[in-house]
Protein backbone atom coordinates (compact mmCIF):
# COMPACT_ATOMS: atom_id res chain seq x y z
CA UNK A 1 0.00 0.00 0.00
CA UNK A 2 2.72 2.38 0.44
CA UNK A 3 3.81 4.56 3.60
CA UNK A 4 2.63 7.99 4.33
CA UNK A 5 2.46 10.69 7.29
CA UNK A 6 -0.76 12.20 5.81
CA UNK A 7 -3.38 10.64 7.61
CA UNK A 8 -6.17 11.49 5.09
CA UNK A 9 -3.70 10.25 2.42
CA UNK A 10 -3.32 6.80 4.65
CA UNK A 11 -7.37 6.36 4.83
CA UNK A 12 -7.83 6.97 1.18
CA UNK A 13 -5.35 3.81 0.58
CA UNK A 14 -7.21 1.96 2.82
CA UNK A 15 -10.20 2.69 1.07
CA UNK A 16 -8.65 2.42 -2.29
CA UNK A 17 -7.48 -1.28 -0.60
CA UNK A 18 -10.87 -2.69 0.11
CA UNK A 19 -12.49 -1.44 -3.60
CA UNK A 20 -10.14 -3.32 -5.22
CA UNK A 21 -9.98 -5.84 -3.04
CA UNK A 22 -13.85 -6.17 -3.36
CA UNK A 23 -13.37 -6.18 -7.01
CA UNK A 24 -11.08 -8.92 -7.31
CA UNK A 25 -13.68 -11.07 -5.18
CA UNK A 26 -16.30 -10.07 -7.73
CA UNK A 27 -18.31 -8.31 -4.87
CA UNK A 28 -20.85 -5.43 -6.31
CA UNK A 29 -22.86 -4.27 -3.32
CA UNK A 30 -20.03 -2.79 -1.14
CA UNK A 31 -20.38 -0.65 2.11
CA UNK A 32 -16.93 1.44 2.97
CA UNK A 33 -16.74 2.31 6.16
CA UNK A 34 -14.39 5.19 7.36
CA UNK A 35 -13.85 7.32 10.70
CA UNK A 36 -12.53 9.78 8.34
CA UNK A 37 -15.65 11.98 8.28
CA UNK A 38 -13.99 14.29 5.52
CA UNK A 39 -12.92 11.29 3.83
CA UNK A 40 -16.51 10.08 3.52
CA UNK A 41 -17.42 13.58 2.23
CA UNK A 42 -14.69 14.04 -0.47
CA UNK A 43 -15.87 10.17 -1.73
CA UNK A 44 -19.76 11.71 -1.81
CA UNK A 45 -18.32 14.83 -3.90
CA UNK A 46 -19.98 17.10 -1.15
CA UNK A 47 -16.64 18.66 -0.63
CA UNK A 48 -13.48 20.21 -2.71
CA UNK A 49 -11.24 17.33 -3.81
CA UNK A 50 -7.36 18.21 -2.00
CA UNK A 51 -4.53 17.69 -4.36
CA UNK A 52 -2.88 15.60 -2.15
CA UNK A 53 -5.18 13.07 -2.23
CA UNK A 54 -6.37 13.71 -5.89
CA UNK A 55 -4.69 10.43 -7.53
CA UNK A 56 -6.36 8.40 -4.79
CA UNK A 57 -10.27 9.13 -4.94
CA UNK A 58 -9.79 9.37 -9.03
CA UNK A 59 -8.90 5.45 -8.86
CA UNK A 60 -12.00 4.57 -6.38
CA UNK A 61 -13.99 6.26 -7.88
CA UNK A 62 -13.08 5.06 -11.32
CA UNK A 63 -13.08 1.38 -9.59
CA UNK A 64 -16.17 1.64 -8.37
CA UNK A 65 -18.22 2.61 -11.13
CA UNK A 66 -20.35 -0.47 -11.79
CA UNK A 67 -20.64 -1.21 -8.34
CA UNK A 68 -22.80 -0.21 -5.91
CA UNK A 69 -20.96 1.35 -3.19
CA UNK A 70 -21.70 2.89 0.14
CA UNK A 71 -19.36 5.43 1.43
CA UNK A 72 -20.37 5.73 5.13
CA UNK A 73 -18.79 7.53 8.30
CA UNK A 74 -18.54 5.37 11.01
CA UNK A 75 -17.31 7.04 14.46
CA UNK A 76 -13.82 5.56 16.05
CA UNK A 77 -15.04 3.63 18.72
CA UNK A 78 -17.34 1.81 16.55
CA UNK A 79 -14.45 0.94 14.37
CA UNK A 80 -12.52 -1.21 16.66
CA UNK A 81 -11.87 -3.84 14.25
CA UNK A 82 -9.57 -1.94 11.42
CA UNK A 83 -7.60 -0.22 13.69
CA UNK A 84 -6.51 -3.70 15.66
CA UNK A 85 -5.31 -4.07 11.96
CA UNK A 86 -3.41 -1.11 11.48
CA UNK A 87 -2.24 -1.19 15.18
């Protein structure tokens, strides 16, 4: 996946991760869940794309198309189980 210091940057990936990882499965009903609440709302387009994360949402999005995909914010403490990944 690669190694950043931008955290936004680092949840993208992870997103980017589990599209294609879905996609390799064949799975087309998908629900992405992030604690990245400004993550969630650059994948919904309801705000500004950043640069630095630019290269990132183009490929999900351009993954995803064909699928039907739920971007979804998810608080931290409900999302126990991806950071006992990353951790």
């Amino acid at each position: 996946m690669g190694i950043t210091s931008n955290a936004l940057v680092a949840e993208g990936l992870a997103v980017r991760e589990g599209i294609q990882f879905a996609l390799e499965r064949g799975c087309r009903k998908v629900e992405m869940e992030s604690d990245s609440k400004y993550l969630i709302q650059i994948l919904r387009g309801e705000v500004n794309l950043p640069m630095e994360i630019d290269v990132v949402i183009t490929d999900v999005l351009h993954w995803s198309v064909g699928m039907d995909v739920k971007f979804m914010f998810t608080r931290r403490d409900n999302n126990n189980a991806a950071h006992k990944l990353v951790h």
